[in-house]
PDB file of N, CA and C in Angstrom:
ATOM      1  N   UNK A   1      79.863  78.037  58.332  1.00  0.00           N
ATOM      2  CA  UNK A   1      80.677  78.915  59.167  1.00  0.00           C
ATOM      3  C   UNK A   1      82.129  78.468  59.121  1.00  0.00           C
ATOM      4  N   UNK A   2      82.982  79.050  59.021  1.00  0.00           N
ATOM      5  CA  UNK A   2      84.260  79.305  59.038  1.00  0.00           C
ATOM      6  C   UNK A   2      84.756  78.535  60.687  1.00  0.00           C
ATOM      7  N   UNK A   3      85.841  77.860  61.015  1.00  0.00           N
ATOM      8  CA  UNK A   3      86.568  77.206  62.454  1.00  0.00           C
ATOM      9  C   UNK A   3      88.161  77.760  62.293  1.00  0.00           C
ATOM     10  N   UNK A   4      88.729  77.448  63.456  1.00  0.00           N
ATOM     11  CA  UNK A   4      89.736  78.415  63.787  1.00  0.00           C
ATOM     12  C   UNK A   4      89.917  76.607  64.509  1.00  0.00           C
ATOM     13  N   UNK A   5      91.943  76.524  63.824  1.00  0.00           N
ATOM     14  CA  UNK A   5      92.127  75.280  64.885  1.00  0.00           C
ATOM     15  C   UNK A   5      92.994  75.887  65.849  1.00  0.00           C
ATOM     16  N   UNK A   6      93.437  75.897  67.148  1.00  0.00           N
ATOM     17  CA  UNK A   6      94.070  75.622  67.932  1.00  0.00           C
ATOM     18  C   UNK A   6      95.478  74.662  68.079  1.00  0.00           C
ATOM     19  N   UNK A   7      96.482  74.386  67.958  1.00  0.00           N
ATOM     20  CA  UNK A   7      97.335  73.613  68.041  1.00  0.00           C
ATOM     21  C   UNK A   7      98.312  73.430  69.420  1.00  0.00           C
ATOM     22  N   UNK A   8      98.760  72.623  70.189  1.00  0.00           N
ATOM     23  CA  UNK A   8     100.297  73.078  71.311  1.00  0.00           C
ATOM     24  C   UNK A   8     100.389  71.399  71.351  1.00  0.00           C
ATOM     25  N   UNK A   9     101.487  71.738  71.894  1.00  0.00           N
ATOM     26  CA  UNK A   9     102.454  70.173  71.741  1.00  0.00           C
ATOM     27  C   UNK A   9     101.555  68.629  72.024  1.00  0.00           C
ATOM     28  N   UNK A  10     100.029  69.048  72.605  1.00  0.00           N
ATOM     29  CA  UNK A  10      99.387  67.364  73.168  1.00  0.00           C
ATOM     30  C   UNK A  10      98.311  67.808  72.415  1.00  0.00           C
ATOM     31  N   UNK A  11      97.556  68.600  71.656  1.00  0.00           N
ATOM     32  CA  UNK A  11      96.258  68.482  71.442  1.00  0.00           C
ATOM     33  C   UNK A  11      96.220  70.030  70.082  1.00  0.00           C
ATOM     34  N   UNK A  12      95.312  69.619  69.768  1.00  0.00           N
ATOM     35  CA  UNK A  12      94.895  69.631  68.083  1.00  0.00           C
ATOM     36  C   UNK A  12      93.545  69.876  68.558  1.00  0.00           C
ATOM     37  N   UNK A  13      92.294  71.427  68.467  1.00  0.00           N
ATOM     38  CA  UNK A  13      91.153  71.824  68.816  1.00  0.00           C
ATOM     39  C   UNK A  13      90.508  71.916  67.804  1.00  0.00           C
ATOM     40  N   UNK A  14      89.267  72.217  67.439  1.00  0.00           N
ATOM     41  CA  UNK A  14      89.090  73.553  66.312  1.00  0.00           C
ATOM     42  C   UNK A  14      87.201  73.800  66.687  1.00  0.00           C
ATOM     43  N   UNK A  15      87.659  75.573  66.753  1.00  0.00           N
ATOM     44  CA  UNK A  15      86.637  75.965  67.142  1.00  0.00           C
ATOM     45  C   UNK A  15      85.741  76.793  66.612  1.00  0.00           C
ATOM     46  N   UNK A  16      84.379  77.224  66.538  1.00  0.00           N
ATOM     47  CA  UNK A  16      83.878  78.116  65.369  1.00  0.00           C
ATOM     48  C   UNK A  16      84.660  79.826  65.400  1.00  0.00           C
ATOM     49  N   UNK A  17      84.863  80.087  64.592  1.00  0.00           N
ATOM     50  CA  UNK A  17      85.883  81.826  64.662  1.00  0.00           C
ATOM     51  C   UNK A  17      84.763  82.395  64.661  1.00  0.00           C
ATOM     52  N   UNK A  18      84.811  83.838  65.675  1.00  0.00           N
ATOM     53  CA  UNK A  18      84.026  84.603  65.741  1.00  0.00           C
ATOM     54  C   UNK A  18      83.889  84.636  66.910  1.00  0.00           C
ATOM     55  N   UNK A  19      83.730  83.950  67.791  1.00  0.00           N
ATOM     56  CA  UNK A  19      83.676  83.628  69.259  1.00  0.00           C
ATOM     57  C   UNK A  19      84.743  83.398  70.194  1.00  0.00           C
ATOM     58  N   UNK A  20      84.185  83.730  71.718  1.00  0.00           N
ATOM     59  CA  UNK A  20      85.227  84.267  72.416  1.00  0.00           C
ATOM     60  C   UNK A  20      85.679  83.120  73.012  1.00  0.00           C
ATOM     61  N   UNK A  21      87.162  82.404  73.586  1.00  0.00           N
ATOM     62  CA  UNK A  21      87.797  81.505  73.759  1.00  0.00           C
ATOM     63  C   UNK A  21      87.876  81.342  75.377  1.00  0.00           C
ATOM     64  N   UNK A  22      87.375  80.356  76.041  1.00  0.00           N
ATOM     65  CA  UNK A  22      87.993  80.053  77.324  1.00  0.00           C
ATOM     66  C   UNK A  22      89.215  78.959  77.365  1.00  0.00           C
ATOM     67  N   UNK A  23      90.139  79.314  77.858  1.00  0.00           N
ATOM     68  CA  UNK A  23      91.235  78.794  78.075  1.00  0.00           C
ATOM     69  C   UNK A  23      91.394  79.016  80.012  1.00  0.00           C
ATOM     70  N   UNK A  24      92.197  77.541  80.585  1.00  0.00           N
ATOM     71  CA  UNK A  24      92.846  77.902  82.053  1.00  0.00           C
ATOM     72  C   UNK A  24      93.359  76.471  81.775  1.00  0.00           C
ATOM     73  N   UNK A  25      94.088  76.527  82.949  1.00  0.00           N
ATOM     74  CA  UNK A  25      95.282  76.439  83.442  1.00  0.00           C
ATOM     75  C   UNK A  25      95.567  76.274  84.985  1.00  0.00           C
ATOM     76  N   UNK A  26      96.656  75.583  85.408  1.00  0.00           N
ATOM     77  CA  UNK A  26      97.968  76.059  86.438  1.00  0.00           C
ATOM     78  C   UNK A  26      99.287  76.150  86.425  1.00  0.00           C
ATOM     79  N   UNK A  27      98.888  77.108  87.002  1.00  0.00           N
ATOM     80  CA  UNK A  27     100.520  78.211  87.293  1.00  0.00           C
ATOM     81  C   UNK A  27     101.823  77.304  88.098  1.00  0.00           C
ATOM     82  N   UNK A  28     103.008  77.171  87.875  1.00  0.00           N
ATOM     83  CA  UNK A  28     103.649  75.954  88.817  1.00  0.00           C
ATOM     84  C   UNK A  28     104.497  77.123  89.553  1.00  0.00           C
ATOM     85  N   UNK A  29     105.162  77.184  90.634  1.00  0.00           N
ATOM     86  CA  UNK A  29     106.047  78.400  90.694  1.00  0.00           C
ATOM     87  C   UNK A  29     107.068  77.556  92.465  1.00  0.00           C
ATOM     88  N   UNK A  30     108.415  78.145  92.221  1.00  0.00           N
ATOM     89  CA  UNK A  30     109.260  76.870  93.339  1.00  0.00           C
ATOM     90  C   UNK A  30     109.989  78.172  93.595  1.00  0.00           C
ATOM     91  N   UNK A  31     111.191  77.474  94.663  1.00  0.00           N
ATOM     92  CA  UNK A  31     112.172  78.673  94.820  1.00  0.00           C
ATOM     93  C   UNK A  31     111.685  79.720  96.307  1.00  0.00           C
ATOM     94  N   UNK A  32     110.308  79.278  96.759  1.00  0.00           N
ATOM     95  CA  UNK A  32     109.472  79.685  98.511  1.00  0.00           C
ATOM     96  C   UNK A  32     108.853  80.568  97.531  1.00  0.00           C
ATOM     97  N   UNK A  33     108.728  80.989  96.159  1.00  0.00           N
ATOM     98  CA  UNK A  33     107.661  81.739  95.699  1.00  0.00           C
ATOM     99  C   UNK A  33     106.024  81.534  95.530  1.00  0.00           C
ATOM    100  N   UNK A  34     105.072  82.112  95.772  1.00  0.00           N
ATOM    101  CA  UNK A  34     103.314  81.738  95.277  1.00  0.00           C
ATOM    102  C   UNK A  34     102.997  82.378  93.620  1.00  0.00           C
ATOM    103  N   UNK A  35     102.795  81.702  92.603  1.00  0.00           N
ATOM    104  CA  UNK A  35     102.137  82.262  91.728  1.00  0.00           C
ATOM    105  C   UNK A  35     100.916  83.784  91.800  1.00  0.00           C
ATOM    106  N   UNK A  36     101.836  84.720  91.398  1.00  0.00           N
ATOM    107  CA  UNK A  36     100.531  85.464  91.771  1.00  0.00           C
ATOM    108  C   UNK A  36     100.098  86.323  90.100  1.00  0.00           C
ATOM    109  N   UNK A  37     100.444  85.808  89.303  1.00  0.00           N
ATOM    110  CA  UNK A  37      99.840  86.179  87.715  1.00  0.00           C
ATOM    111  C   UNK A  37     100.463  85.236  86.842  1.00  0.00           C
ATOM    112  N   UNK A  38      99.011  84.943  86.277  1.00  0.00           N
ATOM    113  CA  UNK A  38      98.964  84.559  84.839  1.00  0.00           C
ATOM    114  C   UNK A  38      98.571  85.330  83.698  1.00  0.00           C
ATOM    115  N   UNK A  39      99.496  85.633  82.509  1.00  0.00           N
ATOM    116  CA  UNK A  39      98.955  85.980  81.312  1.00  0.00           C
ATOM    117  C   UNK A  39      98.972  85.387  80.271  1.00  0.00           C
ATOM    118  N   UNK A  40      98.113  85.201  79.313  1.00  0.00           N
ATOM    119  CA  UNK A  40      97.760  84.472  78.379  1.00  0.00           C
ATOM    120  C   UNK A  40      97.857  85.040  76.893  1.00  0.00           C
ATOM    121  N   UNK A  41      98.681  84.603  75.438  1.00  0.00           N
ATOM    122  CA  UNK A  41      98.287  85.026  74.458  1.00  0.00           C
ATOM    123  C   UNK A  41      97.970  84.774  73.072  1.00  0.00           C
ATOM    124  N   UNK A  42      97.109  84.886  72.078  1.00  0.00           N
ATOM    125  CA  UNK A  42      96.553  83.974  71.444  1.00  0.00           C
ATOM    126  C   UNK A  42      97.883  84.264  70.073  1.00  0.00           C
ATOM    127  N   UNK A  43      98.066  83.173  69.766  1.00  0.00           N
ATOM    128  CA  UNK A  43      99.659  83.805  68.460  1.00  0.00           C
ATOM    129  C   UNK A  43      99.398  82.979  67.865  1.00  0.00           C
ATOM    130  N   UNK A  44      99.065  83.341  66.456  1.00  0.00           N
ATOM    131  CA  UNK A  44      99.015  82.833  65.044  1.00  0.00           C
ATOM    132  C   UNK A  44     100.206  81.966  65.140  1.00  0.00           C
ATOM    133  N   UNK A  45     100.007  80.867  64.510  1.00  0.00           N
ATOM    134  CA  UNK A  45     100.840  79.786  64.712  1.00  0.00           C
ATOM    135  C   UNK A  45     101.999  80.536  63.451  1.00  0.00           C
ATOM    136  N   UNK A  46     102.359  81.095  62.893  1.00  0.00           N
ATOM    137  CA  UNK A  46     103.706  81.319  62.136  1.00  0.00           C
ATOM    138  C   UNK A  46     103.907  82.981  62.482  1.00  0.00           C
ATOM    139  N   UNK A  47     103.753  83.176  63.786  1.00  0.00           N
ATOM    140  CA  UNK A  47     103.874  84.728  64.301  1.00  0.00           C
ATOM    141  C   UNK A  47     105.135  84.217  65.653  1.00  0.00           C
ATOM    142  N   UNK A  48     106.234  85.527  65.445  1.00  0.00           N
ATOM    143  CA  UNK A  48     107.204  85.227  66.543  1.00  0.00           C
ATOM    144  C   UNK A  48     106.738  85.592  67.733  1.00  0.00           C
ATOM    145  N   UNK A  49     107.063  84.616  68.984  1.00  0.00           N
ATOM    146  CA  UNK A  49     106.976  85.179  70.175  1.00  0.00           C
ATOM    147  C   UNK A  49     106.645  86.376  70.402  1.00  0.00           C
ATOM    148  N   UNK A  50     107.299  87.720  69.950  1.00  0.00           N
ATOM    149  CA  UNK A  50     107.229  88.959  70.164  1.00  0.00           C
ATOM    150  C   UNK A  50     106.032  89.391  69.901  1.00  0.00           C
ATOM    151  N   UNK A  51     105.261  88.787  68.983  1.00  0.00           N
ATOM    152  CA  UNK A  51     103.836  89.932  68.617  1.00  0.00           C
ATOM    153  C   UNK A  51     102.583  89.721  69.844  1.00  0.00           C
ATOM    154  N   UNK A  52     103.237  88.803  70.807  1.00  0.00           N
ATOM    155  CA  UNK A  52     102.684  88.832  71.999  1.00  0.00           C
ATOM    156  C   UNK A  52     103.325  90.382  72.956  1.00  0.00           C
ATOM    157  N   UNK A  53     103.419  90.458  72.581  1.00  0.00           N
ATOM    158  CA  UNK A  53     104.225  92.325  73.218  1.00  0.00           C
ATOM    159  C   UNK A  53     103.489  93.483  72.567  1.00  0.00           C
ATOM    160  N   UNK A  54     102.779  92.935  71.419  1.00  0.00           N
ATOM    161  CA  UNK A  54     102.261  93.979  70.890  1.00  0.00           C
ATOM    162  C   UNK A  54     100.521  94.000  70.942  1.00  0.00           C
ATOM    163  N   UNK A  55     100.089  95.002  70.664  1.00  0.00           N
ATOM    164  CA  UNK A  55      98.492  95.276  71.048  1.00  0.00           C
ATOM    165  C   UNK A  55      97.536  94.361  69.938  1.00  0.00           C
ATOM    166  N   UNK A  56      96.966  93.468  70.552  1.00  0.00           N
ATOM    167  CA  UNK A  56      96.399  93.220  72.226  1.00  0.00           C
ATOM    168  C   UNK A  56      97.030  92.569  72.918  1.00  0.00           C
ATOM    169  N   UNK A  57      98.131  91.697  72.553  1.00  0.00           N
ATOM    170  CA  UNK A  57      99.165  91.253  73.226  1.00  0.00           C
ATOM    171  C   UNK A  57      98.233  90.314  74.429  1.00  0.00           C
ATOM    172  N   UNK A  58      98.899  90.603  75.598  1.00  0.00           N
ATOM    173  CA  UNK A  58      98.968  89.742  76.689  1.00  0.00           C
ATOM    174  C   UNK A  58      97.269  89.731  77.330  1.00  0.00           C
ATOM    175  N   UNK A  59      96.877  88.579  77.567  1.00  0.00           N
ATOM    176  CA  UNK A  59      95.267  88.972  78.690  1.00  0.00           C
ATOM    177  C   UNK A  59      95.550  88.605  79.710  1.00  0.00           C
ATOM    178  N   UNK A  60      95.723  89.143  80.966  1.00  0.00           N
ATOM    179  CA  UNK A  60      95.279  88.662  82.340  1.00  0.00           C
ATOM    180  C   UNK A  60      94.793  88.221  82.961  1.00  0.00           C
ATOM    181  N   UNK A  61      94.820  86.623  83.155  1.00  0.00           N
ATOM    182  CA  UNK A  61      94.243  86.046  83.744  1.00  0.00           C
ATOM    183  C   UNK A  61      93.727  85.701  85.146  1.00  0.00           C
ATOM    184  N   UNK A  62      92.521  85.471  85.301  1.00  0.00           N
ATOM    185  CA  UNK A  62      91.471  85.458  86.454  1.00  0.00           C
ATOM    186  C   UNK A  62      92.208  84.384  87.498  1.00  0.00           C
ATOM    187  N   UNK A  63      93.507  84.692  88.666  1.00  0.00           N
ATOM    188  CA  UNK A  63      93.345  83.608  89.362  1.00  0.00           C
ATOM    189  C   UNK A  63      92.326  82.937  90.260  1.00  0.00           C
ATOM    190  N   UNK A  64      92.072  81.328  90.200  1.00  0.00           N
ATOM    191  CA  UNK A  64      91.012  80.877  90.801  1.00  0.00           C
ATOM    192  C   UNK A  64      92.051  80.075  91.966  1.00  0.00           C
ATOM    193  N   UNK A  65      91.653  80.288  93.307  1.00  0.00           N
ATOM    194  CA  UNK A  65      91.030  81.552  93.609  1.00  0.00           C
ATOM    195  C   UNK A  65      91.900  82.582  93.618  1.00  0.00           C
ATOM    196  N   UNK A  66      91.600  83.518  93.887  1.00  0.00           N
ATOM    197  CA  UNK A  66      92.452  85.158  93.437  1.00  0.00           C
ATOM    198  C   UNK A  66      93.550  84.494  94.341  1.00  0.00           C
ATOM    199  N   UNK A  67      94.821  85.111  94.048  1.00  0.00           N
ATOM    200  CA  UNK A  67      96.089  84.978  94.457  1.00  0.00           C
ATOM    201  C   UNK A  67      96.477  85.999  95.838  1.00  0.00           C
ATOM    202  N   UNK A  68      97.100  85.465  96.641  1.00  0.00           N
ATOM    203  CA  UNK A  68      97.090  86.041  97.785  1.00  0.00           C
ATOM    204  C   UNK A  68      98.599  86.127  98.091  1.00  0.00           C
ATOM    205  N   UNK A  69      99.170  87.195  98.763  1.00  0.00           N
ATOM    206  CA  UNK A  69     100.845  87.322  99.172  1.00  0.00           C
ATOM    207  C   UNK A  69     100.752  86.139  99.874  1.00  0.00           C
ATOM    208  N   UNK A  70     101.769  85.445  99.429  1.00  0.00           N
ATOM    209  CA  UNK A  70     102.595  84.278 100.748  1.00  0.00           C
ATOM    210  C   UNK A  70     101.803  83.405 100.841  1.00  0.00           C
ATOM    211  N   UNK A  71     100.791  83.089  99.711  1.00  0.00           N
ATOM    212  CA  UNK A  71     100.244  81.862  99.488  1.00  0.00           C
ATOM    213  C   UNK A  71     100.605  80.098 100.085  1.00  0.00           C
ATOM    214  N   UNK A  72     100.219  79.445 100.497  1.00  0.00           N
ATOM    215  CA  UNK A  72     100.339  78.299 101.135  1.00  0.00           C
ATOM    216  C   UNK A  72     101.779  77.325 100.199  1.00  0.00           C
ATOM    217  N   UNK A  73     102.751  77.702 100.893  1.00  0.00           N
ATOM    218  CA  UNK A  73     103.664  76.670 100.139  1.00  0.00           C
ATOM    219  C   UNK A  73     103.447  75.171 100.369  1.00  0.00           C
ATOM    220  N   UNK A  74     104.329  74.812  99.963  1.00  0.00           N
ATOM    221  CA  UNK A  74     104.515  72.894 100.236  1.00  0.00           C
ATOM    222  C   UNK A  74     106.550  72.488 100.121  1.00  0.00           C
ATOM    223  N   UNK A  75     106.439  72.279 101.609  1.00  0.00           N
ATOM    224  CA  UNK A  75     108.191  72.275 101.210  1.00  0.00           C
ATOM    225  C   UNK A  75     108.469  70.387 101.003  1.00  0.00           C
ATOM    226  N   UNK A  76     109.560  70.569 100.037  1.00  0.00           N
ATOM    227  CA  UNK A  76     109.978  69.407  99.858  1.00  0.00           C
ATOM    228  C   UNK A  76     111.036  68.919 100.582  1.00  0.00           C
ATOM    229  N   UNK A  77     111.552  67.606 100.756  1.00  0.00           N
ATOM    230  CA  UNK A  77     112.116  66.973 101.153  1.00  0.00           C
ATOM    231  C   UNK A  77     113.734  67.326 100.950  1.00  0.00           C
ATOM    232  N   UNK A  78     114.139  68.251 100.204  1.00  0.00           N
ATOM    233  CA  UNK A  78     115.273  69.138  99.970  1.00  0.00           C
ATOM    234  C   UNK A  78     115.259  70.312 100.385  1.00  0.00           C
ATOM    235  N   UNK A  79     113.896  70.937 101.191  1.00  0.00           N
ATOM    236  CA  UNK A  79     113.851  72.696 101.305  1.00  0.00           C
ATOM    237  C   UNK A  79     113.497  73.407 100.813  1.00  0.00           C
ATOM    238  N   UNK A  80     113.162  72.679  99.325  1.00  0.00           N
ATOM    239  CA  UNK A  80     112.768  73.825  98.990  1.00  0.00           C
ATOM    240  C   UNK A  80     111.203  74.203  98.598  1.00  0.00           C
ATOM    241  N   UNK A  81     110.782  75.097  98.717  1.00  0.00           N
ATOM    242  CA  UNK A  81     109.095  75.412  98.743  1.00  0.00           C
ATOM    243  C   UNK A  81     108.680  75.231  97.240  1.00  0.00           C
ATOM    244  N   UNK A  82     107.615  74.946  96.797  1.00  0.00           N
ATOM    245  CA  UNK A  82     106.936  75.337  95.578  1.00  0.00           C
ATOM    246  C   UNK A  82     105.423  75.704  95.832  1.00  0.00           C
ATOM    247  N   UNK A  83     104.461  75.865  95.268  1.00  0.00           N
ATOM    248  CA  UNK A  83     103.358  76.825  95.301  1.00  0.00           C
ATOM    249  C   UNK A  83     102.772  76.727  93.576  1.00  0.00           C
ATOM    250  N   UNK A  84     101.301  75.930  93.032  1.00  0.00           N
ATOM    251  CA  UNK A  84     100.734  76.261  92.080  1.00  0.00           C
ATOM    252  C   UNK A  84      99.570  76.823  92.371  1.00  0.00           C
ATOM    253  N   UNK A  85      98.651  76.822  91.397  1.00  0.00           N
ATOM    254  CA  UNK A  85      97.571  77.982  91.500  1.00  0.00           C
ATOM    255  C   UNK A  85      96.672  77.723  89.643  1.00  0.00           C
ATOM    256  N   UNK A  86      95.300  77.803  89.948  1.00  0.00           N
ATOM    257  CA  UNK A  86      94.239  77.435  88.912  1.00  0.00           C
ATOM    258  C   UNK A  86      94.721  79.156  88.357  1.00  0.00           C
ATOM    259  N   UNK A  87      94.343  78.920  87.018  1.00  0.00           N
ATOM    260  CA  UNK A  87      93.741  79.821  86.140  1.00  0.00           C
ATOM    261  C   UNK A  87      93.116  79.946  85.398  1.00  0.00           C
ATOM    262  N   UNK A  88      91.933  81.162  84.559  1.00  0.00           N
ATOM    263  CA  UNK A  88      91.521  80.704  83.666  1.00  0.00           C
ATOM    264  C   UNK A  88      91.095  82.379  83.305  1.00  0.00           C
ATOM    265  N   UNK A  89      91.206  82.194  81.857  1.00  0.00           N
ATOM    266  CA  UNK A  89      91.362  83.734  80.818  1.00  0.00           C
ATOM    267  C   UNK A  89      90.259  83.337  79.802  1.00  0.00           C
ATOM    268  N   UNK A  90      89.256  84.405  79.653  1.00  0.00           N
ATOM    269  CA  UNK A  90      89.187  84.143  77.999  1.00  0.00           C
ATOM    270  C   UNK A  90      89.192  85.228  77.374  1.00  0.00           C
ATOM    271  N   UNK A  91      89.981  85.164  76.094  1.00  0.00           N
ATOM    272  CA  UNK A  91      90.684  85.302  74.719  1.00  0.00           C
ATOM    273  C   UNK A  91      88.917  85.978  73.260  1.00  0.00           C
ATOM    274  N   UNK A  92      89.584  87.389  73.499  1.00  0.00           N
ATOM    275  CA  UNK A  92      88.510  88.244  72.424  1.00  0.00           C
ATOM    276  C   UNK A  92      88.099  86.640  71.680  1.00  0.00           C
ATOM    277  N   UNK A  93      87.099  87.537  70.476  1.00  0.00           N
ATOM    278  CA  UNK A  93      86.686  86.844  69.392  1.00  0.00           C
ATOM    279  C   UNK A  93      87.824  86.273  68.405  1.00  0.00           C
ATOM    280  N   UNK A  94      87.940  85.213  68.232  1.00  0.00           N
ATOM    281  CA  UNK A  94      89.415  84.784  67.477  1.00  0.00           C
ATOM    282  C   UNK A  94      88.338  84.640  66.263  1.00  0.00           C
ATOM    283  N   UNK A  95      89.921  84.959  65.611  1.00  0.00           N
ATOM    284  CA  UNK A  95      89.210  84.804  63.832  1.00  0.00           C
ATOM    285  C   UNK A  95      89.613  83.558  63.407  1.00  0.00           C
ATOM    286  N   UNK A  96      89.035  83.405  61.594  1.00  0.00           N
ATOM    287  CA  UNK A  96      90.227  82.156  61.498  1.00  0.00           C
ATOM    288  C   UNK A  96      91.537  82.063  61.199  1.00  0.00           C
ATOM    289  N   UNK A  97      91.812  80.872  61.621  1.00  0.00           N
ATOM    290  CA  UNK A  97      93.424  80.765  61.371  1.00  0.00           C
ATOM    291  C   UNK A  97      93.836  79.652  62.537  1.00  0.00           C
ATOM    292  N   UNK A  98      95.334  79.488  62.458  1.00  0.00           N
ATOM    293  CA  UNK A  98      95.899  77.921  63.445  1.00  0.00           C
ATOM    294  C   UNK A  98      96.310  78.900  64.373  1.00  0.00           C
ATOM    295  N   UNK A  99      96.245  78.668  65.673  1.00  0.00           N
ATOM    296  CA  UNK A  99      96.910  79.424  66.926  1.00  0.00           C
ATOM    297  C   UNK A  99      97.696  78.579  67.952  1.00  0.00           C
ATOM    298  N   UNK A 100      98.222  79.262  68.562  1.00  0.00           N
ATOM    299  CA  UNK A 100      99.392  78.909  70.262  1.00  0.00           C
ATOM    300  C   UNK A 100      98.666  79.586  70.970  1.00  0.00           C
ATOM    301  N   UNK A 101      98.353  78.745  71.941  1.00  0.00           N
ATOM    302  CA  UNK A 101      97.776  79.730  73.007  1.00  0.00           C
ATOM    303  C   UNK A 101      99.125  79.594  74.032  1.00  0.00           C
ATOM    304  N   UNK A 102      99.957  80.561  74.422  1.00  0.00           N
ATOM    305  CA  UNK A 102     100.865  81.245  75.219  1.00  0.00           C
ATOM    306  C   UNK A 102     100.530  81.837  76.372  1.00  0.00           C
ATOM    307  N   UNK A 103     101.313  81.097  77.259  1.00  0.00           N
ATOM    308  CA  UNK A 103     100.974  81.601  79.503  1.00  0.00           C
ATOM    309  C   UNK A 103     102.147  81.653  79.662  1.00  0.00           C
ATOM    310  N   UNK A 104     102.327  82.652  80.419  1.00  0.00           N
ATOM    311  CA  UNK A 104     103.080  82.482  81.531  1.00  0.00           C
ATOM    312  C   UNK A 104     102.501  83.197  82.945  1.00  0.00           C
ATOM    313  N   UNK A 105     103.709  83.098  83.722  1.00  0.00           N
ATOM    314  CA  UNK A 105     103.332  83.226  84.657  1.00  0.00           C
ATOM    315  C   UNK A 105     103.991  84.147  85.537  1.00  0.00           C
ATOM    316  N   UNK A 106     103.978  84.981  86.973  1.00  0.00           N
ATOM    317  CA  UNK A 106     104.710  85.691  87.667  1.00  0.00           C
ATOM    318  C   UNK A 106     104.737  85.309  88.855  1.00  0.00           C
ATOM    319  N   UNK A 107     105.796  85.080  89.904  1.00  0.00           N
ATOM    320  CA  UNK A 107     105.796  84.923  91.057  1.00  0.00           C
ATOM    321  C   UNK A 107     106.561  85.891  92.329  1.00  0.00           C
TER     322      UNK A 107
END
């Protein structure tokens, strides 16, 4: 069977292609904002940023637990609030090839 590696700046994966990918995460978000979306996207490692804009582009990720308005901040010792939050997406059947898996986030 054919593997599909994974690559991002701390870690080097490789997984059988054909099968569907779990990936998560947390969301960091400051400024008195709560994380309330994560999206996730799988990009061929020599593909620009942008072809995450294009179909299938972005997946929406499952916040754990679901994201709520005005989520529980934590203020710091300067004022100012921050707020993270679990996530976790999984990513169609990847084929082979080296990938970025790409998040961001909305607050």
């Amino acid at each position: 069977s054919s593997f599909t590696n994974i690559v991002g700046k701390d870690m080097d994966i490789t997984i059988e292609a054909g099968r569907p990918l779990k990936v998560e995460g947390f969301a960091f978000s400051g400024g008195g904002n709560a994380a309330q979306a994560v999206y996730v996207c799988l990009l061929l490692r020599d593909q620009p940023l942008s072809k995450c804009d294009e179909y299938p582009g972005w997946t929406a990720a499952e916040m754990n637990p679901p994201a709520v308005p005005h989520a529980p901040l934590t203020e710091t010792p300067r004022g100012m609030d921050y707020s993270w939050a679990f996530w976790s997406a999984e990513l169609g059947n990847v084929r082979y090839g080296e990938y970025y898996i790409v998040a961001r986030a909305a607050d």
